[in-house]
N, C-alpha and C. Protein backbone atom coordinates (compact mmCIF):
# COMPACT_ATOMS: atom_id res chain seq x y z
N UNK A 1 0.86 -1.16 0.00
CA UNK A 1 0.00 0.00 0.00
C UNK A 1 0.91 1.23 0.00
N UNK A 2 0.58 2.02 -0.91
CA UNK A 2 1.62 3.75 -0.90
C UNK A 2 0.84 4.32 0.05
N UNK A 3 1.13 5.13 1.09
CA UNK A 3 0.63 6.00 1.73
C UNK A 3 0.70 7.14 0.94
N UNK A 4 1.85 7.35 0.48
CA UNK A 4 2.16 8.90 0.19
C UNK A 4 2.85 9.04 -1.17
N UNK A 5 2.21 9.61 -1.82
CA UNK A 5 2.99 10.03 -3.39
C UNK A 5 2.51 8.40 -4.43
N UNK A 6 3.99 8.21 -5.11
CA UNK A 6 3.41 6.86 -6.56
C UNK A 6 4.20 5.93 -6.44
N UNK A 7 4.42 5.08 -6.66
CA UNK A 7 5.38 4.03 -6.65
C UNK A 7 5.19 3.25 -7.95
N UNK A 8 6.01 3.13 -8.44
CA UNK A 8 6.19 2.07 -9.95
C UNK A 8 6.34 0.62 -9.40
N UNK A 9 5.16 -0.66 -9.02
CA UNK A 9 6.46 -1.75 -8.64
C UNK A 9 5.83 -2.78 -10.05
N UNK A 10 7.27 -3.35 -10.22
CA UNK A 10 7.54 -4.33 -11.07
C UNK A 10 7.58 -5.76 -11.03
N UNK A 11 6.63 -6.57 -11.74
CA UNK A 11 6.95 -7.74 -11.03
C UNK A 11 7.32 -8.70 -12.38
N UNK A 12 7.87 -10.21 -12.04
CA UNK A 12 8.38 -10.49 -13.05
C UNK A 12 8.19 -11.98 -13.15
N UNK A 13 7.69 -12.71 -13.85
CA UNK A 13 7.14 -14.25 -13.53
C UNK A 13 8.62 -14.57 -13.30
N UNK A 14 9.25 -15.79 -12.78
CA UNK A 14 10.20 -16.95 -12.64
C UNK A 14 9.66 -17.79 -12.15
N UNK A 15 8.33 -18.05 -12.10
CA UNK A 15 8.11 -20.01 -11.90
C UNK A 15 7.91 -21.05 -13.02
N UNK A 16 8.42 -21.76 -12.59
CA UNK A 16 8.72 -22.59 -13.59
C UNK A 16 7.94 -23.22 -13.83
N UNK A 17 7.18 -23.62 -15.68
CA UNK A 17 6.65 -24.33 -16.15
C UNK A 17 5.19 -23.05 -16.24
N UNK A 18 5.08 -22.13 -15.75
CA UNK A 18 4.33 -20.79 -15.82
C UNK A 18 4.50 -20.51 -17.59
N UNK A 19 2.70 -20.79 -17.68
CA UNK A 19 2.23 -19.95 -19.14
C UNK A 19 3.18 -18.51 -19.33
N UNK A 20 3.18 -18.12 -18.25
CA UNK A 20 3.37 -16.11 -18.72
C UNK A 20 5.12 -16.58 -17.79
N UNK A 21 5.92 -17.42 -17.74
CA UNK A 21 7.21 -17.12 -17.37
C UNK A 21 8.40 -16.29 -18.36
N UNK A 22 8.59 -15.58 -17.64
CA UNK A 22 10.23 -14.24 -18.46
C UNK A 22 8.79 -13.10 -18.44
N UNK A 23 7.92 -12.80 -18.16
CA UNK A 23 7.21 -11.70 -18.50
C UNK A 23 7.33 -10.75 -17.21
N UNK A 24 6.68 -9.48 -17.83
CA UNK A 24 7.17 -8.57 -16.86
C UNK A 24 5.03 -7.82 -17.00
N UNK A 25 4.86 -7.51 -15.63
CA UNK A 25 3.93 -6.31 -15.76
C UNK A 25 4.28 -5.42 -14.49
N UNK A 26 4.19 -4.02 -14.93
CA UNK A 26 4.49 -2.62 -14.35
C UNK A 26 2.56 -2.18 -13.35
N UNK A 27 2.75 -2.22 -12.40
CA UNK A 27 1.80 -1.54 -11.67
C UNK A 27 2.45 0.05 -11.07
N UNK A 28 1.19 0.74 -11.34
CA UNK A 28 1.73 1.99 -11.12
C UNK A 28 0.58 2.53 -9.81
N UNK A 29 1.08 3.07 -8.52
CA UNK A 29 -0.15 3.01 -7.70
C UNK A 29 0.59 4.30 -6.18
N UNK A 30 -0.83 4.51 -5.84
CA UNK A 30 -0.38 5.66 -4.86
C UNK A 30 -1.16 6.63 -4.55
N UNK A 31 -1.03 7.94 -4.70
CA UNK A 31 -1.95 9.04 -4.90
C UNK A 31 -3.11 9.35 -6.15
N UNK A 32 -2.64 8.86 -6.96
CA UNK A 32 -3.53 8.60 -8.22
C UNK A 32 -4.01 7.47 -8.21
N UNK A 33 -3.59 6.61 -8.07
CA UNK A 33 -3.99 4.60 -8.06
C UNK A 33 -4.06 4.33 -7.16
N UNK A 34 -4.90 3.95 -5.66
CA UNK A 34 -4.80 3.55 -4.40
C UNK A 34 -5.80 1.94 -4.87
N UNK A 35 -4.59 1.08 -4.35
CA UNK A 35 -5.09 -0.59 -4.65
C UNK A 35 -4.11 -1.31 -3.15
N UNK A 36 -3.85 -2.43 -3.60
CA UNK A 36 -3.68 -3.32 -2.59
C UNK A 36 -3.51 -4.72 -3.47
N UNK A 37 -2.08 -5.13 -3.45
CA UNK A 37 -1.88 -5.48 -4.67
C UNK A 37 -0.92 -7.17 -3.74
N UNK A 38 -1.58 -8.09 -4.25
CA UNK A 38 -0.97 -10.12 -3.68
C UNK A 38 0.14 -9.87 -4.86
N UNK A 39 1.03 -10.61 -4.73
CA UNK A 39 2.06 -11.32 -4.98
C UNK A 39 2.05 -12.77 -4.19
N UNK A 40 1.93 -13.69 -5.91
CA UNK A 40 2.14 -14.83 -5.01
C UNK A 40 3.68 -15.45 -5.42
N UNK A 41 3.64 -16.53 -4.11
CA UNK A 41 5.03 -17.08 -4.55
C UNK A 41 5.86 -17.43 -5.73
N UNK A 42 6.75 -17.02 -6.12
CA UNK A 42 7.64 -17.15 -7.38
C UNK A 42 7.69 -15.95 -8.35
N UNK A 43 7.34 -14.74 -7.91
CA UNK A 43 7.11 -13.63 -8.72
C UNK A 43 8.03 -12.38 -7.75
N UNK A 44 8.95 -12.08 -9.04
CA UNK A 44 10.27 -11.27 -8.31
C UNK A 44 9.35 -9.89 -8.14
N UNK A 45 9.54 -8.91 -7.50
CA UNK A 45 9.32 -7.75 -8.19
C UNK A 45 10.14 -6.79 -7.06
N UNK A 46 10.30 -5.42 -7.57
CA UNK A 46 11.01 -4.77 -6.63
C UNK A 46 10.11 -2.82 -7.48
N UNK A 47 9.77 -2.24 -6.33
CA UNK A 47 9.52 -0.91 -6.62
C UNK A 47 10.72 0.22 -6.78
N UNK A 48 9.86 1.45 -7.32
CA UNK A 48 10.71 2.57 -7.67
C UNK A 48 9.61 3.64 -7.20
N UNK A 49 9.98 4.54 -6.10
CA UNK A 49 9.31 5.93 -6.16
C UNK A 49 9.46 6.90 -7.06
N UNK A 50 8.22 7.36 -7.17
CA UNK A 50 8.00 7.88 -8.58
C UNK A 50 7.73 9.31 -7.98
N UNK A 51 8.44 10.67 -8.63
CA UNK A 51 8.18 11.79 -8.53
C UNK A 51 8.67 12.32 -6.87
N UNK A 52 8.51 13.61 -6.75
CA UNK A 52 8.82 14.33 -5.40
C UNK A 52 8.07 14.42 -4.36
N UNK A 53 8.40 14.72 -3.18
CA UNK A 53 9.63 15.09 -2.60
C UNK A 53 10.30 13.46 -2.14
N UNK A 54 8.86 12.67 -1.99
CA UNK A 54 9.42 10.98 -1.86
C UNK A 54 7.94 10.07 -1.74
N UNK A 55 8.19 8.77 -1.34
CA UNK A 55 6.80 8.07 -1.81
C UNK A 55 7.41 7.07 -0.55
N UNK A 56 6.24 6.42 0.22
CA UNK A 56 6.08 5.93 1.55
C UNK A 56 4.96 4.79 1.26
N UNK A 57 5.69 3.50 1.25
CA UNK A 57 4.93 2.48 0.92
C UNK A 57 4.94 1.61 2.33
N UNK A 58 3.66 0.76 2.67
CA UNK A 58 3.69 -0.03 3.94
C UNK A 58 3.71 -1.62 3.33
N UNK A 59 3.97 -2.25 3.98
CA UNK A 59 4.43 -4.07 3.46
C UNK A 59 3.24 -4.17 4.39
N UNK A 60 1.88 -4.72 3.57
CA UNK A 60 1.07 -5.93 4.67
C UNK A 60 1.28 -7.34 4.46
N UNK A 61 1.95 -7.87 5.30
CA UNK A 61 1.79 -9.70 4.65
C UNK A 61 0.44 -10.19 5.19
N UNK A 62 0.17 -11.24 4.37
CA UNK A 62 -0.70 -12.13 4.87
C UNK A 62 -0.60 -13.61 6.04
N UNK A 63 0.78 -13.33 6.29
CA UNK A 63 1.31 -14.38 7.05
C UNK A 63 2.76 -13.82 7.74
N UNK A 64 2.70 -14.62 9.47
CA UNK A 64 3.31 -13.83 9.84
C UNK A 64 4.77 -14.41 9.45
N UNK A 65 5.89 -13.65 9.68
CA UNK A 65 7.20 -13.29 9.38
C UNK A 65 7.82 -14.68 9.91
N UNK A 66 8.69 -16.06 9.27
CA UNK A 66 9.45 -16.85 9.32
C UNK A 66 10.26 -16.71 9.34
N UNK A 67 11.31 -16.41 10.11
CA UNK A 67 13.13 -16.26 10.23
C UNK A 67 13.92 -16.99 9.13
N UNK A 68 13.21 -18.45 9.52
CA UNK A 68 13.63 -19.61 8.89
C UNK A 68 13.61 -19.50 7.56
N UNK A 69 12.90 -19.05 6.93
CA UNK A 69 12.60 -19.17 5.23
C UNK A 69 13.17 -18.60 4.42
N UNK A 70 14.05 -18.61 3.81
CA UNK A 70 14.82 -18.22 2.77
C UNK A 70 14.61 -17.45 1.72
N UNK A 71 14.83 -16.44 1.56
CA UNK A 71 14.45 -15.18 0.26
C UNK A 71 15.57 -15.40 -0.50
N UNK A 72 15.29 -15.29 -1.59
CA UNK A 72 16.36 -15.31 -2.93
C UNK A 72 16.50 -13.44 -2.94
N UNK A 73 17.39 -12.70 -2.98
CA UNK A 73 17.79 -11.06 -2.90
C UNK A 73 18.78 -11.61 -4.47
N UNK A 74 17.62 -10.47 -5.85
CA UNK A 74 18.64 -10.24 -6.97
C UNK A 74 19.10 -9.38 -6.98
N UNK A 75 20.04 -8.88 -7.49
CA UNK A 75 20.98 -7.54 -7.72
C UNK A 75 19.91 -6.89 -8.91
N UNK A 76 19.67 -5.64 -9.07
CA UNK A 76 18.30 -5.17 -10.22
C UNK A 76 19.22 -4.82 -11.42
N UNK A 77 20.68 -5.10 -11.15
CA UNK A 77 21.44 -4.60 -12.58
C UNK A 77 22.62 -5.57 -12.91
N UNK A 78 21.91 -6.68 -13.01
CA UNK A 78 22.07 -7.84 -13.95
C UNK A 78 21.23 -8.27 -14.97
N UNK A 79 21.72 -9.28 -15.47
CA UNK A 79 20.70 -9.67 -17.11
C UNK A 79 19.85 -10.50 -16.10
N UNK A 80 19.77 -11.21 -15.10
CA UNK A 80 18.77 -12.13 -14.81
C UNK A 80 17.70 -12.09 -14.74
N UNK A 81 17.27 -10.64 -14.31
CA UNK A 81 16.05 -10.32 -14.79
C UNK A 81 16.04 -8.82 -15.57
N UNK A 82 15.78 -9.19 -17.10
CA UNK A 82 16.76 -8.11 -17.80
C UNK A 82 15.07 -6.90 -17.69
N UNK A 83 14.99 -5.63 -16.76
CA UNK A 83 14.11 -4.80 -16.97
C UNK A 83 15.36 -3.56 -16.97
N UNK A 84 14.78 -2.50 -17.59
CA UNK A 84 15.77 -1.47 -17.89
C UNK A 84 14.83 -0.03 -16.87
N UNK A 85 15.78 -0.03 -15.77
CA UNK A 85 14.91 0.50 -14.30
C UNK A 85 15.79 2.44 -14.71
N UNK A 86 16.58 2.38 -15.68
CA UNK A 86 16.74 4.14 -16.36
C UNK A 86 15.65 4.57 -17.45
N UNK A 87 14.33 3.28 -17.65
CA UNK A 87 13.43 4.12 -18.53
C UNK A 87 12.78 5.33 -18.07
N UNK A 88 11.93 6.02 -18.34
CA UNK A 88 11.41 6.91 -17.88
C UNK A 88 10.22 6.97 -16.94
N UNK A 89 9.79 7.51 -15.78
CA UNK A 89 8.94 7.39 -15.26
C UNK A 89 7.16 7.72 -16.10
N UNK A 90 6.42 7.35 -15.36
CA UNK A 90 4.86 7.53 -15.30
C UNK A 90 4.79 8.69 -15.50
């Protein structure tokens, strides 16, 4: 959820054997777009605040927080997931 200002987030299929895997869709949301947006397991995505002075997003999970469980962390400027994050904003 953005509290404040826009946020661009990006998400990107990697599960495997997925109709829509290597695809990318752009949600754009905030002061103009107020949503509330699932991600389910196997879908990378990482945001970008969009515009001034800054943009204030809150994380709700649906489940509480596992120590134990392992997150995969990509670097956003590698080919692995090739999105080009110097296009231009919204």
């Amino acid at each position: 959820i953005c509290v404040f200002g826009n946020i661009k987030l990006v998400l990107y299929d990697m599960r495997k054997g997925s109709p829509t895997k290597g695809t990318f869709q752009e949600v754009c949301y905030g002061d103009d777009n107020y949503c509330l947006i699932h991600i389910p397991p196997g879908i990378a995505n990482a945001s970008q605040g969009l515009g001034a002075p800054f943009s204030i997003m809150v994380n709700v999970t649906s489940e509480p927080h596992d120590p134990k469980l392992k997150y995969r962390r990509i670097n956003p400027k590698t080919d692995e997931i090739p999105y080009d994050w110097t296009r231009g904003n919204y």
